[in-house]
Protein backbone atom coordinates (compact mmCIF):
# COMPACT_ATOMS: atom_id res chain seq x y z
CA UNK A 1 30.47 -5.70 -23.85
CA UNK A 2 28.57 -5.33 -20.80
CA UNK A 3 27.16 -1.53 -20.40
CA UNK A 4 28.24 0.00 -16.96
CA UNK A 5 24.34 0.09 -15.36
CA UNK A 6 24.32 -3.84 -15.93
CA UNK A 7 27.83 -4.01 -13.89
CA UNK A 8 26.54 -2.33 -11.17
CA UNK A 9 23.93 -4.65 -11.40
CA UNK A 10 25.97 -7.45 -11.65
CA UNK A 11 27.45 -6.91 -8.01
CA UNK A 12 23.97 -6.59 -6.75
CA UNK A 13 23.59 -8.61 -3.35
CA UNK A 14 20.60 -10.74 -2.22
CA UNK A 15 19.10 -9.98 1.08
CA UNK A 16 15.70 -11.19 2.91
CA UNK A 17 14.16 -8.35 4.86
CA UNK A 18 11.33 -10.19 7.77
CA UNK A 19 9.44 -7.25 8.77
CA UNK A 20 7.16 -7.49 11.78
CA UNK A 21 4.28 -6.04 12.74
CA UNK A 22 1.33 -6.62 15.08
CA UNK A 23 2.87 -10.03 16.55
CA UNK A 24 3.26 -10.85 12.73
CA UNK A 25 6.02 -11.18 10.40
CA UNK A 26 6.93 -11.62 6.59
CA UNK A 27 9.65 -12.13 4.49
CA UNK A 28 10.35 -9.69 1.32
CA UNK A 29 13.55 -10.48 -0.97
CA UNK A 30 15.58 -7.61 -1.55
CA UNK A 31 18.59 -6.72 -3.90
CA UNK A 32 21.03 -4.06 -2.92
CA UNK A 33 24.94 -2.62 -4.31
CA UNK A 34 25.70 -2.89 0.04
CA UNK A 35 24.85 -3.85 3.12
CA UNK A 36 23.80 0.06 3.66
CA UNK A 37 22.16 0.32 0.73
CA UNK A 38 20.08 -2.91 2.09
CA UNK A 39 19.66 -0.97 5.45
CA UNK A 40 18.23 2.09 3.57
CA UNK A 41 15.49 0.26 1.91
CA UNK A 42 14.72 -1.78 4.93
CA UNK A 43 13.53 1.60 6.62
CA UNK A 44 11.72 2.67 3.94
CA UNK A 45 10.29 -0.29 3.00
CA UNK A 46 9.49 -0.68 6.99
CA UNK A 47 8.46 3.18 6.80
CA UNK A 48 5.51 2.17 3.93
CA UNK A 49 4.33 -0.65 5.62
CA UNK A 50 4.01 1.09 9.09
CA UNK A 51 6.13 -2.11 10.41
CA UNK A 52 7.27 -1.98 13.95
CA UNK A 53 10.46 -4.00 13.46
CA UNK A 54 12.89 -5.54 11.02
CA UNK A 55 15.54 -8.31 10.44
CA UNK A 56 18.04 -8.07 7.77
CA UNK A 57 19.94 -11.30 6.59
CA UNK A 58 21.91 -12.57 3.63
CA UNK A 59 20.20 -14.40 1.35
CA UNK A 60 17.60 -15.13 -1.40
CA UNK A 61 14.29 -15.22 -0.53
CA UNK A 62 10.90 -15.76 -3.36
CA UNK A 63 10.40 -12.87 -5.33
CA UNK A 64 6.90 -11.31 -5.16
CA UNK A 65 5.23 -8.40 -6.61
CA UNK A 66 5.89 -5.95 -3.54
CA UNK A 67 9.75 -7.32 -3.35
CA UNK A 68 9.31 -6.17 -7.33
CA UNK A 69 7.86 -2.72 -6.52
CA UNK A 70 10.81 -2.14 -4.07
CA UNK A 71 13.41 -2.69 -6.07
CA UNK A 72 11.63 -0.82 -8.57
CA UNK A 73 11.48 1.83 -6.05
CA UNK A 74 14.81 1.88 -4.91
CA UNK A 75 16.48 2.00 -8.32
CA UNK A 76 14.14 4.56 -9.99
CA UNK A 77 13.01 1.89 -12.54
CA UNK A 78 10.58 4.36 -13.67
CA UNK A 79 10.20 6.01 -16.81
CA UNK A 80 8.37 9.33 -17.90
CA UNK A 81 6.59 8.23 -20.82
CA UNK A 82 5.95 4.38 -20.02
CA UNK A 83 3.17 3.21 -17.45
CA UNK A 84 3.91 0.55 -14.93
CA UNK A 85 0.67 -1.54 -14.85
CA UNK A 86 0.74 -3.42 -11.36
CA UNK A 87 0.39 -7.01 -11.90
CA UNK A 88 -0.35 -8.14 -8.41
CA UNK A 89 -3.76 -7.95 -7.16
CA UNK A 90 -6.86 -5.40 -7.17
CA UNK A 91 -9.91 -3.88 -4.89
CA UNK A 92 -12.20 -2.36 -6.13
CA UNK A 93 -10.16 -1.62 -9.45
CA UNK A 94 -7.13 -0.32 -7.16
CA UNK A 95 -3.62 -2.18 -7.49
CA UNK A 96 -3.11 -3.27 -3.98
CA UNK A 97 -1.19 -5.90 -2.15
CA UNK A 98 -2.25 -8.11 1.55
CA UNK A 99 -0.31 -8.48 3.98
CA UNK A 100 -0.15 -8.85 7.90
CA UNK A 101 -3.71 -10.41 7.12
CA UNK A 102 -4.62 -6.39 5.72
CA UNK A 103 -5.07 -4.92 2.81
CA UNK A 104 -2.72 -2.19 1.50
CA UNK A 105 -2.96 0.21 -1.64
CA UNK A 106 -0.02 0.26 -3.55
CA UNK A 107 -0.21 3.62 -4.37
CA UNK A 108 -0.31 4.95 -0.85
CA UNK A 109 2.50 2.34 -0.34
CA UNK A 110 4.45 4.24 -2.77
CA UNK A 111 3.67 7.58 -1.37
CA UNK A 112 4.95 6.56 2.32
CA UNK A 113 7.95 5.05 1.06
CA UNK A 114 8.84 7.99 -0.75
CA UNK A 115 7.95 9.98 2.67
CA UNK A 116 5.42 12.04 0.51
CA UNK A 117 2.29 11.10 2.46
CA UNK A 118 0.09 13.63 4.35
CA UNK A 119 -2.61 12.17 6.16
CA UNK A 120 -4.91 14.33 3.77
CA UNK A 121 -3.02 13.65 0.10
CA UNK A 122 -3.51 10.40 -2.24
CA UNK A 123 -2.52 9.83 -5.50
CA UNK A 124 -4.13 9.10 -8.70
CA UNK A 125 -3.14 7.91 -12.36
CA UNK A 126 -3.01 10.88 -14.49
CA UNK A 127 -2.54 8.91 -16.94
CA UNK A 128 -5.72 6.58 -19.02
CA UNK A 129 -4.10 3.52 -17.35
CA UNK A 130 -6.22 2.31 -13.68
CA UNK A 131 -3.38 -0.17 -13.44
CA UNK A 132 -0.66 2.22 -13.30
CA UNK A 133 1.74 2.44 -10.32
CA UNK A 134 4.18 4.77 -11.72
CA UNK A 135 4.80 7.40 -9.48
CA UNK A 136 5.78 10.05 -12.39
CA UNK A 137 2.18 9.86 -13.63
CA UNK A 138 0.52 10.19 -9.97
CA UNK A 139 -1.75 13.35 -10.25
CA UNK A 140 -2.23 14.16 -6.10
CA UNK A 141 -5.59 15.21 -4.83
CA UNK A 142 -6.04 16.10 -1.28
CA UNK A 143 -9.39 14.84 1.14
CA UNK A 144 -10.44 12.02 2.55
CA UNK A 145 -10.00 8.95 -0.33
CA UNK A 146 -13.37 7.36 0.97
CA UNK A 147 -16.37 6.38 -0.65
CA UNK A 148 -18.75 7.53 2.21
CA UNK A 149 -18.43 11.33 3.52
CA UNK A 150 -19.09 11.88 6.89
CA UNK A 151 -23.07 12.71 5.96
CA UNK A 152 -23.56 9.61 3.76
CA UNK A 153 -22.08 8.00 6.55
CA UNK A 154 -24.68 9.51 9.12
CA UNK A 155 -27.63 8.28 6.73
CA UNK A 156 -25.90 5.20 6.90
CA UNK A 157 -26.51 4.92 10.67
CA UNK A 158 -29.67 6.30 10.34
CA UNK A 159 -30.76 3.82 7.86
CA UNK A 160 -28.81 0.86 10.10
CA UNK A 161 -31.27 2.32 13.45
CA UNK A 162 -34.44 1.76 11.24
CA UNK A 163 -33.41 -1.64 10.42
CA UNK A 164 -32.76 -1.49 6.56
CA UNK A 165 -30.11 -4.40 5.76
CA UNK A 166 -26.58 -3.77 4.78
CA UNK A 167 -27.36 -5.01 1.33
CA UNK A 168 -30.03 -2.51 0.38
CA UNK A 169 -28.41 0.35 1.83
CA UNK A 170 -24.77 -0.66 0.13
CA UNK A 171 -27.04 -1.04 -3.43
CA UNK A 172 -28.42 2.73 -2.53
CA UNK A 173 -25.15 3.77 -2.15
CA UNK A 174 -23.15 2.34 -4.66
CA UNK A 175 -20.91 0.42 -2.55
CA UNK A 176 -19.88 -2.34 -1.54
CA UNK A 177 -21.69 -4.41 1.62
CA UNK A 178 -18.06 -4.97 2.85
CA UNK A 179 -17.36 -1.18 2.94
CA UNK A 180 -20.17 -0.47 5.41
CA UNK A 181 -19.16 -3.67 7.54
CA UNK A 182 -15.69 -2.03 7.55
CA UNK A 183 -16.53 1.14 8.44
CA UNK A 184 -18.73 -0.45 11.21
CA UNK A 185 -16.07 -2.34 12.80
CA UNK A 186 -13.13 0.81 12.76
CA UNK A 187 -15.77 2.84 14.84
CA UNK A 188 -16.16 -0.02 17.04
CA UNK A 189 -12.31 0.20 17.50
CA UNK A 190 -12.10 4.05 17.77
CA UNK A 191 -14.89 3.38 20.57
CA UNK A 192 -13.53 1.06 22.53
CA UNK A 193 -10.43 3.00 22.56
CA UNK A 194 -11.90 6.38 23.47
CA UNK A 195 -13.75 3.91 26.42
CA UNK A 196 -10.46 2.84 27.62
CA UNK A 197 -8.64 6.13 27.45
């Protein structure tokens, strides 16, 4: 005798969601009761992802870790007690996913499509488990999640002026070389926009 949760689930449909964003586009399988239910998640899911436009169609499409986390999402598959170790990929020890050739963590995913997020607030495990994506055990800290403050990040520069490589000053600082390289090119953005303005 089937229990009434697995005949709801029964009548799930199959949907492929292709998101787009920055001339780019993907394709995440999704399982909903209806066709609003499938519209709902599509905004949220387009909400986390900062996605500039959707398609919703009938259909199966490859399940992947993030279509996982959605559903997840969606249906509260979360429990109290139990952690939810991520089983995608990691940086820097951090569950997070790639996509739209960038790097997302799923954590703040989580937070934005739960509509949570403050530009200032990011969540932790509160729990002994790094891999853990559950948002019941997220302990939320506020400031900048960033391994450089702004005046490690102005000995940076100075060190960069003096001509120290990228490789002795990331050792110095306990970082990686990729971090500084990062942080060099999003300044190079911000600059060029401010130039433009």
């Amino acid at each position: 005798m089937e229990s009434v949760a697995e005949l709801i689930n029964n009548k799930d449909e199959n949907y492929t969601l292709r998101i787009h964003k920055n001339l780019q586009n993907c394709k995440i399988a999704l399982t909903a009761n209806d066709s609003s239910h499938a519209q709902a998640q599509a905004e949220d899911i387009c909400r986390s992802l900062d996605a500039t436009s959707f398609n919703l169609s009938y259909g199966h499409c490859k399940f992947t870790p993030l279509s996982e986390l959605y559903k997840d999402l969606s249906s509260n598959n979360f429990n109290h007690k139990k952690c939810s170790p991520w089983l995608g990929k990691f940086s820097n020890n951090v569950p997070c996913i790639y996509i739209f050739k960038q790097r997302y963590y799923v954590r703040s995913l989580i937070l934005k499509y739960l509509d949570i997020p403050r530009e200032d607030v990011f969540a932790r495990p509160s729990c002994n488990c790094k891999s853990c994506i559950n948002p019941y055990h997220f302990a939320y800290e506020i400031g900048k999640n960033t391994k450089l403050g702004s005046g490690d990040w102005n000995l940076v520069l100075a060190f960069l002026g003096q001509g120290t490589g990228v490789d002795q000053i990331a050792g110095a600082f306990k970082i990686h070389r990729s971090t500084i390289y990062r942080k060099l090119k999003n300044e190079r953005i911000l600059a060029g926009a401010q130039n433009h303005s």
